[in-house]
Protein backbone atom coordinates (compact mmCIF):
# COMPACT_ATOMS: atom_id res chain seq x y z
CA UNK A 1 216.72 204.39 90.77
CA UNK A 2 213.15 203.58 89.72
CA UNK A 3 213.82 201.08 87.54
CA UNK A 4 216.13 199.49 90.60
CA UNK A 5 213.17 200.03 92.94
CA UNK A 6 210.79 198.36 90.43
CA UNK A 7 213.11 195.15 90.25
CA UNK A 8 213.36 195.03 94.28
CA UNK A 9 209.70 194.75 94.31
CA UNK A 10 209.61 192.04 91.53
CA UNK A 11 211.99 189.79 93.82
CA UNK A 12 210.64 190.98 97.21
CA UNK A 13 209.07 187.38 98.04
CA UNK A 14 212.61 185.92 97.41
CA UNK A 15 213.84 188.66 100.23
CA UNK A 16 213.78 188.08 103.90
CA UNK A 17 214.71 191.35 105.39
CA UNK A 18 214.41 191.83 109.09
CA UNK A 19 215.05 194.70 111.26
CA UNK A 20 213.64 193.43 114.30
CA UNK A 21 215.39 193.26 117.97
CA UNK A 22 217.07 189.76 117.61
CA UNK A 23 220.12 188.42 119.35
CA UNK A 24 222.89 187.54 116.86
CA UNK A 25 224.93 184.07 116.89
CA UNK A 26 227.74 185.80 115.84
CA UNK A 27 230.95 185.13 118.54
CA UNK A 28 233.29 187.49 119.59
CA UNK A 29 235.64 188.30 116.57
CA UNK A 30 233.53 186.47 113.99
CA UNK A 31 232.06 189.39 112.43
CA UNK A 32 233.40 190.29 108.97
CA UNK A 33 234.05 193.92 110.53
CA UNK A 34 234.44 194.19 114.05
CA UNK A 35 235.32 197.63 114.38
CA UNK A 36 237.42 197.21 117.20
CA UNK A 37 240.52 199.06 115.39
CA UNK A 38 240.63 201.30 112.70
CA UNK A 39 242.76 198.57 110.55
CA UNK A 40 240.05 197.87 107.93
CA UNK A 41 238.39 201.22 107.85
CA UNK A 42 239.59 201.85 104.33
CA UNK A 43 237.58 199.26 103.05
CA UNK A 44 234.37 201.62 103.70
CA UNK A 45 233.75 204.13 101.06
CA UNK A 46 230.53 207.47 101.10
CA UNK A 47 228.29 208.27 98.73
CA UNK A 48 225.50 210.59 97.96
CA UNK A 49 224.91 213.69 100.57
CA UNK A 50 227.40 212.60 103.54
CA UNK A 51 229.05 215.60 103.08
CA UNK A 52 226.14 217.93 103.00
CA UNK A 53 224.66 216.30 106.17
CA UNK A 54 228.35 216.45 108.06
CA UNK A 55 227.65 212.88 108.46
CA UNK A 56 230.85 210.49 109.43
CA UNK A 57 231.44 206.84 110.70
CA UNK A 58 234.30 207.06 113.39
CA UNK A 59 235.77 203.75 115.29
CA UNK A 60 235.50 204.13 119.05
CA UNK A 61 236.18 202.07 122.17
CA UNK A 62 233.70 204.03 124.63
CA UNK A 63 231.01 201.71 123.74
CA UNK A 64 230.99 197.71 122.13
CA UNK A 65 228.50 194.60 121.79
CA UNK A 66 231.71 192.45 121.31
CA UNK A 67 235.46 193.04 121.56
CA UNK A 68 237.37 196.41 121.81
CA UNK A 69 234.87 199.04 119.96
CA UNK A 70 232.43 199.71 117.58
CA UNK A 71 231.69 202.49 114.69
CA UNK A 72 229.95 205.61 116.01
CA UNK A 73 227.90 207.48 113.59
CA UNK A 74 227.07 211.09 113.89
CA UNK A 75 225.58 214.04 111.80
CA UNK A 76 225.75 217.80 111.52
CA UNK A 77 221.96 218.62 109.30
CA UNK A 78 222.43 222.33 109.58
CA UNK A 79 220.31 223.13 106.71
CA UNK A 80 217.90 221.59 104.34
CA UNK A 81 219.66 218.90 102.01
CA UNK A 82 218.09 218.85 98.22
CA UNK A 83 219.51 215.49 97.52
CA UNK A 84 218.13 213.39 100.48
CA UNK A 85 220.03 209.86 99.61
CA UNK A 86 223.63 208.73 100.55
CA UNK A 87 225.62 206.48 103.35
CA UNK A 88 228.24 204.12 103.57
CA UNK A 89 229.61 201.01 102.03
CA UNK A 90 231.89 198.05 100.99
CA UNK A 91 232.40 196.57 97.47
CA UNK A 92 232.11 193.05 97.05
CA UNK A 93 235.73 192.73 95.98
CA UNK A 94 236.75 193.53 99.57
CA UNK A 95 235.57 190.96 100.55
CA UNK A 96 237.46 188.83 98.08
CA UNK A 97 233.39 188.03 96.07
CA UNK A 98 232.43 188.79 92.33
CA UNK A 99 229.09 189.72 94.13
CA UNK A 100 227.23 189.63 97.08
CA UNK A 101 224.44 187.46 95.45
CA UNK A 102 222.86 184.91 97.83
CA UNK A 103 224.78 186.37 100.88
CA UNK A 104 223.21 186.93 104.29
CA UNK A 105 224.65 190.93 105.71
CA UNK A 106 223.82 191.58 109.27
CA UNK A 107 224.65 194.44 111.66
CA UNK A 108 224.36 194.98 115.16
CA UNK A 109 222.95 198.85 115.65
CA UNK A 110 222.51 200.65 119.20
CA UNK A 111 220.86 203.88 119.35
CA UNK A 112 222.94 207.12 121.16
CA UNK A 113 221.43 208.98 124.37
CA UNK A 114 219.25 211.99 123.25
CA UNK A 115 219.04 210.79 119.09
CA UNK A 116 215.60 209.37 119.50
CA UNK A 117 213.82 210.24 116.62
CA UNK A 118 216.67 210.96 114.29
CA UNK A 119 217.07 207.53 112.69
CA UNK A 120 214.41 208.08 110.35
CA UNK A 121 216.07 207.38 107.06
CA UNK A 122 218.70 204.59 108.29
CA UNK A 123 218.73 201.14 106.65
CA UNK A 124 221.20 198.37 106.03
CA UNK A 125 221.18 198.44 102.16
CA UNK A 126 222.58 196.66 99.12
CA UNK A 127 222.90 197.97 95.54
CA UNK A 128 223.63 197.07 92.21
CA UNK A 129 221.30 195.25 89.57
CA UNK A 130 218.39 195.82 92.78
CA UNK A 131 218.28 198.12 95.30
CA UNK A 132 217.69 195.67 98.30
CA UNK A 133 217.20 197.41 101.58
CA UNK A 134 216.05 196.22 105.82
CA UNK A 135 215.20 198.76 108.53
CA UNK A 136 215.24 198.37 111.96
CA UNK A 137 211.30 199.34 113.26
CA UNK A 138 212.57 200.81 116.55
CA UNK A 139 216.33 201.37 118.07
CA UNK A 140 217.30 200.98 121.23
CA UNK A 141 219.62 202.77 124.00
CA UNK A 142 220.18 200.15 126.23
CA UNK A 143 219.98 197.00 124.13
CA UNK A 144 221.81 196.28 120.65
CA UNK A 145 219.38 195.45 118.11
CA UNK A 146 220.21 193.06 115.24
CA UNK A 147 219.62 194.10 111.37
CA UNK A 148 219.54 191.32 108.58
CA UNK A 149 219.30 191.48 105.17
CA UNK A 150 219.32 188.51 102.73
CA UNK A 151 220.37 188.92 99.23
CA UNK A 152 218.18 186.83 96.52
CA UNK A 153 220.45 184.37 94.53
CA UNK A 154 219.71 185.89 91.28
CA UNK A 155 220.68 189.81 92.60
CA UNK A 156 224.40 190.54 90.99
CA UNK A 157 225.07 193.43 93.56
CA UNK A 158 227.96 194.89 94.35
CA UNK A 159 227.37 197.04 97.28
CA UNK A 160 226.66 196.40 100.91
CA UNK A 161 226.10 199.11 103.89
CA UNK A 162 224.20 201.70 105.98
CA UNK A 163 222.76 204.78 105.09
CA UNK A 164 222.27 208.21 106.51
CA UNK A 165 220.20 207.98 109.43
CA UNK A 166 218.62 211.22 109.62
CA UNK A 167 218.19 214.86 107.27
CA UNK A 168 216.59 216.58 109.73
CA UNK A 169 218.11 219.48 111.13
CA UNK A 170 220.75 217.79 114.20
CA UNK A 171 223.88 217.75 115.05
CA UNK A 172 225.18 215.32 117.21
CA UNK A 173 225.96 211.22 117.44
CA UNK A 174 223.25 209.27 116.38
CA UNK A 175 224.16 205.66 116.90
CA UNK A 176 226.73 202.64 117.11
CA UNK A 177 227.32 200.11 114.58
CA UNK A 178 229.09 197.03 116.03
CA UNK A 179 230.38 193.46 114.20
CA UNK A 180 228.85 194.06 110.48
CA UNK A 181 229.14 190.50 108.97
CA UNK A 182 228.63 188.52 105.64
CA UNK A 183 227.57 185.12 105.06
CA UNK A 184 228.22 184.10 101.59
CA UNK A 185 225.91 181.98 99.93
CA UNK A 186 227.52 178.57 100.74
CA UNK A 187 226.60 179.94 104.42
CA UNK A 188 230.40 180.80 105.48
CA UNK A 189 231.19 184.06 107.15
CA UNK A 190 233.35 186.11 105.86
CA UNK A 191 236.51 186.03 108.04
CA UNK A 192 237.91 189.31 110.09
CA UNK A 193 239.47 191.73 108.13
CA UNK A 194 242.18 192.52 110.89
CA UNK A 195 239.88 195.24 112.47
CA UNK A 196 238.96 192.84 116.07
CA UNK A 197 240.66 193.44 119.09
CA UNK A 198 239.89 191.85 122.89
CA UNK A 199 238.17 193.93 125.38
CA UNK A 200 240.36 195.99 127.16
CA UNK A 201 240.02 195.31 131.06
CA UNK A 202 238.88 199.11 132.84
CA UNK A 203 240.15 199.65 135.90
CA UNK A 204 237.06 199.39 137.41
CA UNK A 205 236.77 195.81 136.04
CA UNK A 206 240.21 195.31 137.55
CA UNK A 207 239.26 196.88 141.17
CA UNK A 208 235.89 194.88 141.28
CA UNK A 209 237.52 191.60 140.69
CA UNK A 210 240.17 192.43 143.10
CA UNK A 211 237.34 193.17 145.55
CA UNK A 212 235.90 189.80 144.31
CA UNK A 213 239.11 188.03 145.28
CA UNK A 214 239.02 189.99 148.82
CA UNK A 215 235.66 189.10 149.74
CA UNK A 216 236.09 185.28 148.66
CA UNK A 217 239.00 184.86 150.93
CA UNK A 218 237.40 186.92 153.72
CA UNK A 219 234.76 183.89 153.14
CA UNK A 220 236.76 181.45 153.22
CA UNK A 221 238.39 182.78 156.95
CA UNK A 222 234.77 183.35 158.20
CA UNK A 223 233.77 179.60 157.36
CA UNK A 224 236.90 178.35 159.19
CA UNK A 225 236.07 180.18 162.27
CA UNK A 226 232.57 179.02 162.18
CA UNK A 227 233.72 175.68 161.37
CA UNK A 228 236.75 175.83 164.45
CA UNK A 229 234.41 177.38 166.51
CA UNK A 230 231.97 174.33 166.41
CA UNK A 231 234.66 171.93 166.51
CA UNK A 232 235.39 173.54 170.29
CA UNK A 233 231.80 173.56 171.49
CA UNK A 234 231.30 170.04 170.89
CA UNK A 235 234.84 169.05 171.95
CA UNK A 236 234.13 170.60 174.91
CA UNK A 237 230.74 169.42 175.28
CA UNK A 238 232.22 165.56 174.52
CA UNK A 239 234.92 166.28 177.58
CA UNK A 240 231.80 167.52 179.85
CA UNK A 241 230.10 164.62 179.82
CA UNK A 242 232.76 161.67 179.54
């Protein structure tokens, strides 16, 4: 791990990492992982102290930047972990690459109600000859903020993903992870892997455009009247003084 950690910091001018709020170009469904489904789940592997921390990446459709759902991730820290390192991720052969050299990895991350301060140690990572790394400097409950990391040319990783977002003592959900993509390095995002899905219409989407459709035709009949009801004062006014 030193000796990866060394390397980064050789290459670090060759890295543009951001973890600022930023608002992604990606459209709906072009993310490599849209979480909207649970169909490409498998592709997603742990390592390190998940266990230990109770920490787990679930696909739900309560909450969503784009399509159907997104990947909630909560933890259960009920005592002190001696291995502090671990998270989630994909292999480049997944993703049909030898590596993820020159690629572009972004992630869109909102933060849950009541889990300020528990995102300490999260990060959007990659691993293999470097350890490559971009953090997000503050998350956000109401607005999604965008994570990018950009992989030198030269860095033969295999590994992309997130890590564990917190070790301190907590139990609960932490935060949502919605359309994780990859640009390879001739700039092409990586296609869908069969995990997007359209936004499901609520029934309180449905009633409020039925009440939409109401009030436009009561709108219509009110400009009518208005409309007849001038029409009769100046045909009557025309007949009054012919």
């Amino acid at each position: 791990m030193k000796l990866k950690k060394f390397l980064a910091a050789a290459v670090a001018s060759a890295v543009v990492a951001a973890g600022a709020a930023s608002v992604s170009a990606l459209n709906d469904g072009e993310a490599t992982y849209c979480f909207d489904t649970n169909a490409a789940m498998a592709d997603w592997q742990t390592y390190g102290s998940v266990t230990e921390t109770g920490t787990k990446a679930d696909q739900t459709t309560s909450v969503s930047k784009n399509g159907n759902g997104s990947l909630i991730v909560s933890v259960n820290v009920a005592d002190e972990v001696e291995n502090q390192f671990g998270g989630f991720y994909v292999e480049a052969s997944a993703l049909g690459l030898k590596s993820f050299q020159g690629c572009t990895v972004e992630m869109s991350v909102l933060l849950c109600e009541n889990a300020e301060g528990f995102y300490d140690n999260f990060s959007l990572f990659s691993d293999g000859m470097i350890w490559i790394t971009a953090k997000p400097e503050t998350l956000s409950t109401s607005e999604w903020t965008t994570v990018t990391l950009e992989l030198p040319a030269n860095a033969d990783n295999s590994r992309v993903g997130f890590t564990i977002p917190t070790f301190t003592l907590h139990k609960g959900d932490i935060l949502y992870i919605d359309d994780f993509s990859v640009t390879d390095s001739d700039g092409k995002i990586i296609a869908n892997k069969g995990d997007y899905a359209v936004k499901a219409i609520t029934s309180a989407e449905s009633v409020s455009s039925g009440t939409n459709i109401v009030l436009t035709i009561l709108l219509v009949v009110l400009i009518l009247v208005i409309v007849g009801g001038i029409g009769i004062i100046v045909s009557s006014a025309i007949k009054r003084f012919s």
